[in-house]
PDB file of N, CA and C in Angstrom:
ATOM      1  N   UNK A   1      -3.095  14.913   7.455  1.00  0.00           N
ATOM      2  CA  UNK A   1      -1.708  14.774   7.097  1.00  0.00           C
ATOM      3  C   UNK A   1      -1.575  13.680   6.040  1.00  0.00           C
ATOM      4  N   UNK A   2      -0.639  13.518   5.428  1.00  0.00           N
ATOM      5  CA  UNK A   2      -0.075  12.848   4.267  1.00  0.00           C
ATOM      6  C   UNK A   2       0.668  12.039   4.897  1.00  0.00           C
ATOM      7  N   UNK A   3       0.894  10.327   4.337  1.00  0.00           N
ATOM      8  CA  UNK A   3       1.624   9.543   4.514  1.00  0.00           C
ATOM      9  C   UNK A   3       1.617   8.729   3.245  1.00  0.00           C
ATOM     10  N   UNK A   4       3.308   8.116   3.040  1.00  0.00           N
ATOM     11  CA  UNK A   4       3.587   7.319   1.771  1.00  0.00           C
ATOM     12  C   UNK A   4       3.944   6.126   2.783  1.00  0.00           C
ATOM     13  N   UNK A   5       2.866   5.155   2.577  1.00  0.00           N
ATOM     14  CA  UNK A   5       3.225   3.839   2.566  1.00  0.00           C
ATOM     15  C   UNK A   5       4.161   3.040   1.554  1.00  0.00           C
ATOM     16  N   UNK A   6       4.990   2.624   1.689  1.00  0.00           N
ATOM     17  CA  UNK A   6       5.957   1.944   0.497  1.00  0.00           C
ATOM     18  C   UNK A   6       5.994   0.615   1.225  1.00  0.00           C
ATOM     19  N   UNK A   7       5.387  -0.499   0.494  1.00  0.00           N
ATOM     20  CA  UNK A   7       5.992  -1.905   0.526  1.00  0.00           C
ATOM     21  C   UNK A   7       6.594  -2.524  -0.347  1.00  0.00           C
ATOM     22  N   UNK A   8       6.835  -3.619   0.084  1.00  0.00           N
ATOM     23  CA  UNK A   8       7.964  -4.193  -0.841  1.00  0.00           C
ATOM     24  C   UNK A   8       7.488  -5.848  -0.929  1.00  0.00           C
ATOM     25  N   UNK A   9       7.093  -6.771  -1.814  1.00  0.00           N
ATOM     26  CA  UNK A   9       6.372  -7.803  -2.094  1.00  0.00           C
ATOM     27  C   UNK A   9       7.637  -8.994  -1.282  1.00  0.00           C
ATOM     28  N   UNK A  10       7.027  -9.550  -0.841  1.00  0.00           N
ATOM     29  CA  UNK A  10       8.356 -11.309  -0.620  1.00  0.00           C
ATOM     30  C   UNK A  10       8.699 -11.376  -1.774  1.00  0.00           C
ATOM     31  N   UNK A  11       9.879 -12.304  -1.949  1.00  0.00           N
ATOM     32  CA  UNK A  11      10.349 -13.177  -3.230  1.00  0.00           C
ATOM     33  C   UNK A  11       9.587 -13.830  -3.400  1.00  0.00           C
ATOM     34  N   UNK A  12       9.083 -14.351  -4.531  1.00  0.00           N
ATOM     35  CA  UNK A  12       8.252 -15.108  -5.461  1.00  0.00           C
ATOM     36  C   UNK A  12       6.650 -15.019  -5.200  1.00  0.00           C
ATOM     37  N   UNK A  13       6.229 -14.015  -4.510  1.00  0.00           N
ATOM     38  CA  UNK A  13       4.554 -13.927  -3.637  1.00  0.00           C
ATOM     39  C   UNK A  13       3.661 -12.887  -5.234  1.00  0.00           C
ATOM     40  N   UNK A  14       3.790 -13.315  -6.179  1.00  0.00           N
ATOM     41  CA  UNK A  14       3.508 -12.747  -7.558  1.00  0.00           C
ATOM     42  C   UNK A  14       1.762 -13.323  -7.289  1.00  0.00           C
ATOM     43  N   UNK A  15       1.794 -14.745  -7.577  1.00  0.00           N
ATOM     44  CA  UNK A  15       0.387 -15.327  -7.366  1.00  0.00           C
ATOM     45  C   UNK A  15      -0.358 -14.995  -5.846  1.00  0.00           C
ATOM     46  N   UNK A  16       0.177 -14.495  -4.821  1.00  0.00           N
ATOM     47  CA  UNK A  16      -0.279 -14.400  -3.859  1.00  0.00           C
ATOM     48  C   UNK A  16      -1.079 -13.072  -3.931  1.00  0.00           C
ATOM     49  N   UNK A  17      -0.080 -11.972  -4.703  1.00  0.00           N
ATOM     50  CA  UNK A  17      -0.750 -10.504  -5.375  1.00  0.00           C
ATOM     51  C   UNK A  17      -1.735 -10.743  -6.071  1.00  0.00           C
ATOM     52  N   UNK A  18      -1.909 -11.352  -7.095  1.00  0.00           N
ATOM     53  CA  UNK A  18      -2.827 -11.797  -8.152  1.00  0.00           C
ATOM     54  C   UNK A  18      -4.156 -12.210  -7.130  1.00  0.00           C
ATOM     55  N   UNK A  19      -3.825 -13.090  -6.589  1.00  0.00           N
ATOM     56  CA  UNK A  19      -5.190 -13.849  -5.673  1.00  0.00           C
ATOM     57  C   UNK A  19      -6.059 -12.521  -4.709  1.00  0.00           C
ATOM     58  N   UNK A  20      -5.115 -12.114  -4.435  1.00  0.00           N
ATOM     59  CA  UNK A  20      -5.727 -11.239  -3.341  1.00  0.00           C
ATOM     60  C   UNK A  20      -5.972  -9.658  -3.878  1.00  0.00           C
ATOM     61  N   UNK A  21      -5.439  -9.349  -5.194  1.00  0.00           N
ATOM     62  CA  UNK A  21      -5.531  -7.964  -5.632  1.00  0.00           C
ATOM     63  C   UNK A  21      -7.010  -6.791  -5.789  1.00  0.00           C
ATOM     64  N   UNK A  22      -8.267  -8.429  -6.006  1.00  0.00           N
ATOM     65  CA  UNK A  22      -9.454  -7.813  -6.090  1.00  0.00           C
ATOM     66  C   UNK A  22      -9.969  -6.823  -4.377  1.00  0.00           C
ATOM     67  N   UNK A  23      -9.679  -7.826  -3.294  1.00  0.00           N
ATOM     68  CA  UNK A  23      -9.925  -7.010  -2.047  1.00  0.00           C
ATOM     69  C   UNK A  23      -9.348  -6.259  -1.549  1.00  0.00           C
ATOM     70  N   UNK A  24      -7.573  -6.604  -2.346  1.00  0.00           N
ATOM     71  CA  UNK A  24      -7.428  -4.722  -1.848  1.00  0.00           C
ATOM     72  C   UNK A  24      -7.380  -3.640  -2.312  1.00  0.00           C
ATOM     73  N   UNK A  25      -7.792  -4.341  -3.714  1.00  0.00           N
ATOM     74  CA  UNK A  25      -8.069  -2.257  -4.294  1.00  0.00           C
ATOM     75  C   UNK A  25      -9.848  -1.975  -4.147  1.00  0.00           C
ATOM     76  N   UNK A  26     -11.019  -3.077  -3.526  1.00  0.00           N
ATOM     77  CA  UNK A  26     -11.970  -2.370  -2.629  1.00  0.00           C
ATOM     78  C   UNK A  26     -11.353  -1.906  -1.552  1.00  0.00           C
ATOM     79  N   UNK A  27     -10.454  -2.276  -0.552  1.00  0.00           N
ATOM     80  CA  UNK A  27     -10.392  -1.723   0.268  1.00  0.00           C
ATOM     81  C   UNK A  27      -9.559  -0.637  -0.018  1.00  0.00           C
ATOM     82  N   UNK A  28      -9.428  -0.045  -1.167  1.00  0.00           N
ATOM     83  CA  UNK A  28      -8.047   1.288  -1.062  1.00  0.00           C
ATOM     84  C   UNK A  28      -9.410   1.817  -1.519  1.00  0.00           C
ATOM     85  N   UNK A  29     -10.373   1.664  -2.211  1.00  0.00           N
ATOM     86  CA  UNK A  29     -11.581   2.504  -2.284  1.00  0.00           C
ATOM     87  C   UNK A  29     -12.663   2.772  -1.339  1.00  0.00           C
ATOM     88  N   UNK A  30     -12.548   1.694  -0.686  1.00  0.00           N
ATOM     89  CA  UNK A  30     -13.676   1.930   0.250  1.00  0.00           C
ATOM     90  C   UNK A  30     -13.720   2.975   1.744  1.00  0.00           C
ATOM     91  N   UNK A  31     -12.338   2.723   1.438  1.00  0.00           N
ATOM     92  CA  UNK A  31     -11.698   3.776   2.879  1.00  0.00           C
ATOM     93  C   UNK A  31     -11.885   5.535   3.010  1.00  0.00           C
ATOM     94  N   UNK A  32     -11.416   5.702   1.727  1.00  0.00           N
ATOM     95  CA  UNK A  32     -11.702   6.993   1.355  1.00  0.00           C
ATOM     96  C   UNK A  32     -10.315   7.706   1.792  1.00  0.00           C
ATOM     97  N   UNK A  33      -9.431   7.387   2.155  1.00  0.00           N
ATOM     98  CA  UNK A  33      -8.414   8.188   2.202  1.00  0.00           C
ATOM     99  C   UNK A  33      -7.168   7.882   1.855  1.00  0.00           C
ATOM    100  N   UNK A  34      -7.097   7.250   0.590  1.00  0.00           N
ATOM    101  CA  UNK A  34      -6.239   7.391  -0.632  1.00  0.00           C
ATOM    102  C   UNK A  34      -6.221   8.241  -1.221  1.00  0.00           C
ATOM    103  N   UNK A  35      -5.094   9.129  -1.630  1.00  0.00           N
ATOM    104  CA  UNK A  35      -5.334  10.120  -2.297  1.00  0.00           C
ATOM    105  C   UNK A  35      -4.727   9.513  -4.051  1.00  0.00           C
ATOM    106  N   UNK A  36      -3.372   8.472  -3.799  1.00  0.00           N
ATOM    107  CA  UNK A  36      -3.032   7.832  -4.598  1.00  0.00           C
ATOM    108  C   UNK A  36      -2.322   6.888  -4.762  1.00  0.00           C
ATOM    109  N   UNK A  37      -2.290   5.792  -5.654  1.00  0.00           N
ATOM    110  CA  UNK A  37      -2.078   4.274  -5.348  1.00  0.00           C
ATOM    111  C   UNK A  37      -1.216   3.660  -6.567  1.00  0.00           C
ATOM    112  N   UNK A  38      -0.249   3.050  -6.680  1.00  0.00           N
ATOM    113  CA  UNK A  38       0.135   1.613  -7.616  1.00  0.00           C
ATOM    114  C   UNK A  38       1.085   1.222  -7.044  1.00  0.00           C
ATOM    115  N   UNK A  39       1.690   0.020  -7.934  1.00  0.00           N
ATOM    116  CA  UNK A  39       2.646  -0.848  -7.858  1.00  0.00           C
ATOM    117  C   UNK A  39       4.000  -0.368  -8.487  1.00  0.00           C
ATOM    118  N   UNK A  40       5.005  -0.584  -7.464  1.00  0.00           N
ATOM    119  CA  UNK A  40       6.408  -0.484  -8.308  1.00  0.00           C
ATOM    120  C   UNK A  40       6.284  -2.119  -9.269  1.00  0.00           C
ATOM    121  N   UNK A  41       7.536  -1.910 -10.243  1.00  0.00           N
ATOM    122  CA  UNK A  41       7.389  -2.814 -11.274  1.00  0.00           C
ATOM    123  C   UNK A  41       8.892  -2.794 -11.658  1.00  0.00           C
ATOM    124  N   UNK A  42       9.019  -4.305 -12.046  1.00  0.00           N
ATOM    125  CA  UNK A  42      10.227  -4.550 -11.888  1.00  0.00           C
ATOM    126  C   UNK A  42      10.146  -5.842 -13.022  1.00  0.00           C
ATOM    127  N   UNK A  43      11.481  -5.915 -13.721  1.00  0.00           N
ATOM    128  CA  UNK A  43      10.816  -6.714 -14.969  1.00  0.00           C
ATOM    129  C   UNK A  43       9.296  -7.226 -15.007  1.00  0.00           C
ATOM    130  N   UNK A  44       8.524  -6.091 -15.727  1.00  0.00           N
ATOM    131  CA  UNK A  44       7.308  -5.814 -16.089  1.00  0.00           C
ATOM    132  C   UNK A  44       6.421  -6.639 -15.056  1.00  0.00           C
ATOM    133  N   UNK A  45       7.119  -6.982 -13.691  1.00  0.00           N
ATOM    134  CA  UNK A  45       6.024  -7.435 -12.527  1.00  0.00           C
ATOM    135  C   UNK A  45       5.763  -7.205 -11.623  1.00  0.00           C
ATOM    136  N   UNK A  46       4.994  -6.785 -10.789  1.00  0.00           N
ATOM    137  CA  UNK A  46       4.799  -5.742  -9.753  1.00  0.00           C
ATOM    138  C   UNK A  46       5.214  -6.464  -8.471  1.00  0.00           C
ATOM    139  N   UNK A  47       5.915  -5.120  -7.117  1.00  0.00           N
ATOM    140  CA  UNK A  47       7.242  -5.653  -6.732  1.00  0.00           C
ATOM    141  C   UNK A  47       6.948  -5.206  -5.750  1.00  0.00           C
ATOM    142  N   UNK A  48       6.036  -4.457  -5.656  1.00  0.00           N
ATOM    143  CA  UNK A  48       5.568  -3.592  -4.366  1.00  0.00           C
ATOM    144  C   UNK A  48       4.541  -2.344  -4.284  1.00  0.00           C
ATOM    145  N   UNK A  49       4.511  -2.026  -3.728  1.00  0.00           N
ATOM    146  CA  UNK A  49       3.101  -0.657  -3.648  1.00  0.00           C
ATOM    147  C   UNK A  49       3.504   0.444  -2.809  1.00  0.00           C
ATOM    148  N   UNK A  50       3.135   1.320  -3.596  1.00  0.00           N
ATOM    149  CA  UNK A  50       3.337   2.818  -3.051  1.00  0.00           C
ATOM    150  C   UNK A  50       1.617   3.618  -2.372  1.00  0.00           C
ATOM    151  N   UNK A  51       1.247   3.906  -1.846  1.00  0.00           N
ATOM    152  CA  UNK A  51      -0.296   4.105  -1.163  1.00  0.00           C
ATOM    153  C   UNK A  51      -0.085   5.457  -0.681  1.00  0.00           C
ATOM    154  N   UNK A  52      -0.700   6.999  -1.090  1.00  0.00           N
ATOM    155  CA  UNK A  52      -0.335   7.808  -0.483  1.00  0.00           C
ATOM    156  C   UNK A  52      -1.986   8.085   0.434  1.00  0.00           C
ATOM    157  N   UNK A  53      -1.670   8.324   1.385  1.00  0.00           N
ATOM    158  CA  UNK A  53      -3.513   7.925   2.368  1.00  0.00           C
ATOM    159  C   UNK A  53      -2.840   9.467   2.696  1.00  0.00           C
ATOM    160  N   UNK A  54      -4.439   9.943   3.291  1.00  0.00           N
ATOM    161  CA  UNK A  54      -4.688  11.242   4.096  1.00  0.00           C
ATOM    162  C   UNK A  54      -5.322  11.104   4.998  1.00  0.00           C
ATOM    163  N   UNK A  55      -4.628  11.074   6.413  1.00  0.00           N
ATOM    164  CA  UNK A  55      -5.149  10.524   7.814  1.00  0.00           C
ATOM    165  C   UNK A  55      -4.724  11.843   8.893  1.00  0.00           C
ATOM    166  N   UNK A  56      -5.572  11.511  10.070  1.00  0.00           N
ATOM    167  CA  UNK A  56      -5.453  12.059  11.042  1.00  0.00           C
ATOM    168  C   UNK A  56      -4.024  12.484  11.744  1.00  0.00           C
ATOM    169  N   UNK A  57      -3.243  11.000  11.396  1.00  0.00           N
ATOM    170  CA  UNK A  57      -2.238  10.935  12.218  1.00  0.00           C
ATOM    171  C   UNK A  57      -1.249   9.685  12.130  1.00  0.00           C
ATOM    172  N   UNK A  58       0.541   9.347  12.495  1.00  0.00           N
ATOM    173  CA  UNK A  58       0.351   8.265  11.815  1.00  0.00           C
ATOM    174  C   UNK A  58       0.005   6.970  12.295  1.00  0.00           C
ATOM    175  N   UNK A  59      -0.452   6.628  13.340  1.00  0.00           N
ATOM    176  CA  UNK A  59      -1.013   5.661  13.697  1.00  0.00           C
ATOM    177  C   UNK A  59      -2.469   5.016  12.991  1.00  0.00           C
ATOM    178  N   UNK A  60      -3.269   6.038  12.346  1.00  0.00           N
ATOM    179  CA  UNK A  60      -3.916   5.986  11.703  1.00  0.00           C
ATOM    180  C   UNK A  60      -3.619   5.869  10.268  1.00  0.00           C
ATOM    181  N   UNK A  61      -2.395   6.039  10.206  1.00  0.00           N
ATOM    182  CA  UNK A  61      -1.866   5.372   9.068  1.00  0.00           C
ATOM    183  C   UNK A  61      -1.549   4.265   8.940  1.00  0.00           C
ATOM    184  N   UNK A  62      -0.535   4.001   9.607  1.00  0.00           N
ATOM    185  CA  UNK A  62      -0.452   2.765  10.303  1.00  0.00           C
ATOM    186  C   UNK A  62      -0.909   1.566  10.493  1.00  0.00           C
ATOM    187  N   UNK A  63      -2.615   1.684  10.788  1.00  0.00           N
ATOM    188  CA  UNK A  63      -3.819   0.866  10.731  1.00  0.00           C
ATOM    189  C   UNK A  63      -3.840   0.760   9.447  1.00  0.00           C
ATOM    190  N   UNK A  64      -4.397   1.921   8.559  1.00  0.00           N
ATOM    191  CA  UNK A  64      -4.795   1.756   7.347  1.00  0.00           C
ATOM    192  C   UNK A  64      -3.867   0.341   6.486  1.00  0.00           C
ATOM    193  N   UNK A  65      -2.767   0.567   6.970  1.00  0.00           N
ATOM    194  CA  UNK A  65      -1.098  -0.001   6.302  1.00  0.00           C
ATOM    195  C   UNK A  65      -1.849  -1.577   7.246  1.00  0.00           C
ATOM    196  N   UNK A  66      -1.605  -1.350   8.100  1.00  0.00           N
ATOM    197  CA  UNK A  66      -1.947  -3.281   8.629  1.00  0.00           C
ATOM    198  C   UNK A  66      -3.172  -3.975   8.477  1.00  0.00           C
ATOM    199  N   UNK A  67      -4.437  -3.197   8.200  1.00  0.00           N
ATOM    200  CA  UNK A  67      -5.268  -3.247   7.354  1.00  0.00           C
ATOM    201  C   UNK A  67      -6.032  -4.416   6.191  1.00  0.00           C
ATOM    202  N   UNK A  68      -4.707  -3.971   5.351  1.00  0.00           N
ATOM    203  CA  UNK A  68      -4.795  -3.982   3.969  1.00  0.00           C
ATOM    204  C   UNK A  68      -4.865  -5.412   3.891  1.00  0.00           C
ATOM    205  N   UNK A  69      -5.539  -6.015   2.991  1.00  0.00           N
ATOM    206  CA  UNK A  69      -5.809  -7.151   2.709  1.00  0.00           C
ATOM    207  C   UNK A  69      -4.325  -7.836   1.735  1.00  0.00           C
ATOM    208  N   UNK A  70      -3.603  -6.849   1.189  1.00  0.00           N
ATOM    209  CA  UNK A  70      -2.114  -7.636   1.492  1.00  0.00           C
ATOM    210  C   UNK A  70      -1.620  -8.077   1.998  1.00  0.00           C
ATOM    211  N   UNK A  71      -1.191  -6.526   3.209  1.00  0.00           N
ATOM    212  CA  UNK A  71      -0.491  -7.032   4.411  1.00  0.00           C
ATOM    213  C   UNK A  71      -1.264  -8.041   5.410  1.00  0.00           C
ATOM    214  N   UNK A  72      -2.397  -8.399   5.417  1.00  0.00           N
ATOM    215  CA  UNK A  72      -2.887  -9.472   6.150  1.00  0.00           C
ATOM    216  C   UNK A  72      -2.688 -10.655   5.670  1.00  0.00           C
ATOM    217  N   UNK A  73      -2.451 -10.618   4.422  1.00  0.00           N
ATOM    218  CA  UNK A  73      -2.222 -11.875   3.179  1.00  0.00           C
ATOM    219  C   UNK A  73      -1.200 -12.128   3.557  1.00  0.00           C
ATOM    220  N   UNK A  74       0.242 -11.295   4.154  1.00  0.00           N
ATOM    221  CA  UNK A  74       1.690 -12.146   4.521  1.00  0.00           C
ATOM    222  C   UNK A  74       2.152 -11.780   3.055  1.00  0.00           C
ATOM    223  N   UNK A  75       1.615 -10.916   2.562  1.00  0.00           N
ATOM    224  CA  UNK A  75       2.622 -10.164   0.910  1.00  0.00           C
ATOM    225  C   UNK A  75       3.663  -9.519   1.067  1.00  0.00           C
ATOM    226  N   UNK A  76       3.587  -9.205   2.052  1.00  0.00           N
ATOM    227  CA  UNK A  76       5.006  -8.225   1.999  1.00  0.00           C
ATOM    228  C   UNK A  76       6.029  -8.399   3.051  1.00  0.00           C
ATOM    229  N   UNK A  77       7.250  -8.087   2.381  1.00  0.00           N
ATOM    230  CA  UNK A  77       8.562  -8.542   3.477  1.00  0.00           C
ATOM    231  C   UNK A  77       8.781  -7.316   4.113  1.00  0.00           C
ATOM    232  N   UNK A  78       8.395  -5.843   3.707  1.00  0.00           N
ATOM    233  CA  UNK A  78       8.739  -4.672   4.455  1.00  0.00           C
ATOM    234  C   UNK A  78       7.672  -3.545   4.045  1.00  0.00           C
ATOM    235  N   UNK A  79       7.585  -2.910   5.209  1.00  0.00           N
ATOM    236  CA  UNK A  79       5.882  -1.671   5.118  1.00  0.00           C
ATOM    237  C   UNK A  79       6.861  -0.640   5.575  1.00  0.00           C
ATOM    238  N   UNK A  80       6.982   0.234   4.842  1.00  0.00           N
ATOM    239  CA  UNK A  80       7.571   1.458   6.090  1.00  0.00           C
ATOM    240  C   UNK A  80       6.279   2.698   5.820  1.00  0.00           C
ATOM    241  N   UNK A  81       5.928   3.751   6.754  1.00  0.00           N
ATOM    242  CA  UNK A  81       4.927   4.354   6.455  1.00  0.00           C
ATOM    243  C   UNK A  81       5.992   5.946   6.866  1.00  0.00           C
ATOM    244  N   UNK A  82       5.778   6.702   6.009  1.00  0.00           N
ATOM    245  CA  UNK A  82       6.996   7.944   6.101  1.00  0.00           C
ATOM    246  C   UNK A  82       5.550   9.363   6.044  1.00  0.00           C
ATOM    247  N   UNK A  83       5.961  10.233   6.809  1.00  0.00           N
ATOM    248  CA  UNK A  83       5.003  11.460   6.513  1.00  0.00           C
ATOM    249  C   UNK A  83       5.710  12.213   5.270  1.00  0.00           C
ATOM    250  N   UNK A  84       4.546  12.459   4.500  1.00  0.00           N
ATOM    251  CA  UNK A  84       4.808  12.673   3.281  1.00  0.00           C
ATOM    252  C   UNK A  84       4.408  14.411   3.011  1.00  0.00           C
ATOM    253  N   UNK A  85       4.994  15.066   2.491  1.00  0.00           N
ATOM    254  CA  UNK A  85       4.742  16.311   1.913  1.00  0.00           C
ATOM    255  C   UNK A  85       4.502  16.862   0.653  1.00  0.00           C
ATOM    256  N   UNK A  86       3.154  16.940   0.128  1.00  0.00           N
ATOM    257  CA  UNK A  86       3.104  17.461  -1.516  1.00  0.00           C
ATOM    258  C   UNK A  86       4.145  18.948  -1.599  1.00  0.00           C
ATOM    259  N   UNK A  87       4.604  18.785  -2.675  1.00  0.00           N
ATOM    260  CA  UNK A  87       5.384  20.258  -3.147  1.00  0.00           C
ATOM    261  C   UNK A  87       4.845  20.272  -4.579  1.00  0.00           C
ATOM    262  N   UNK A  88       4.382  19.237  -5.229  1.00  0.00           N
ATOM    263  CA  UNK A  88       4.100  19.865  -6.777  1.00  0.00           C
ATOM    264  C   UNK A  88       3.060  18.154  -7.009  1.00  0.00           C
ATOM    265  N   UNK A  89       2.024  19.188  -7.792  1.00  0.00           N
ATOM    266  CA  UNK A  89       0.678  18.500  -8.292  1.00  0.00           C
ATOM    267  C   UNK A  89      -0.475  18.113  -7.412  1.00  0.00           C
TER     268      UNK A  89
END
């Protein structure tokens, strides 16, 4: 199944992204079930992350989402994880 992780960065946690950005895009690779990944952007600075993973189930999404060497970093003020449905591409 498909899930869209959408977070949303704290106020001012810009350098906290920066510091920590190298371990979590190994870990969006290393997992293997990303299908696709970036940052929303917001005067030209990234504001949050969109993660579409392909998991079992969503608890296993879920994990993947608490995981993340962001969200362990204390980057983000909100994670919501939604089951997601391709219709085009």
């Amino acid at each position: 199944m498909l899930y869209a992780i959408i977070c949303r960065d704290k106020p001012g946690a810009l350098q906290l992204r920066l510091d920590t950005r190298p371990a979590h895009l190994a870990y969006l690779e290393e997992t293997g079930v990303v299908r696709i990944a970036g940052p929303f952007i917001e005067d030209d600075r990234p504001v949050g992350s969109l993660v579409i993973v392909e998991t079992a189930d969503r608890a296993a999404a879920e994990a993947f989402a608490a995981n993340d060497p962001y969200a362990r970093a204390g980057l983000f003020a909100e994670v919501t994880v939604n089951e997601w449905k391709r219709v085009i591409g």
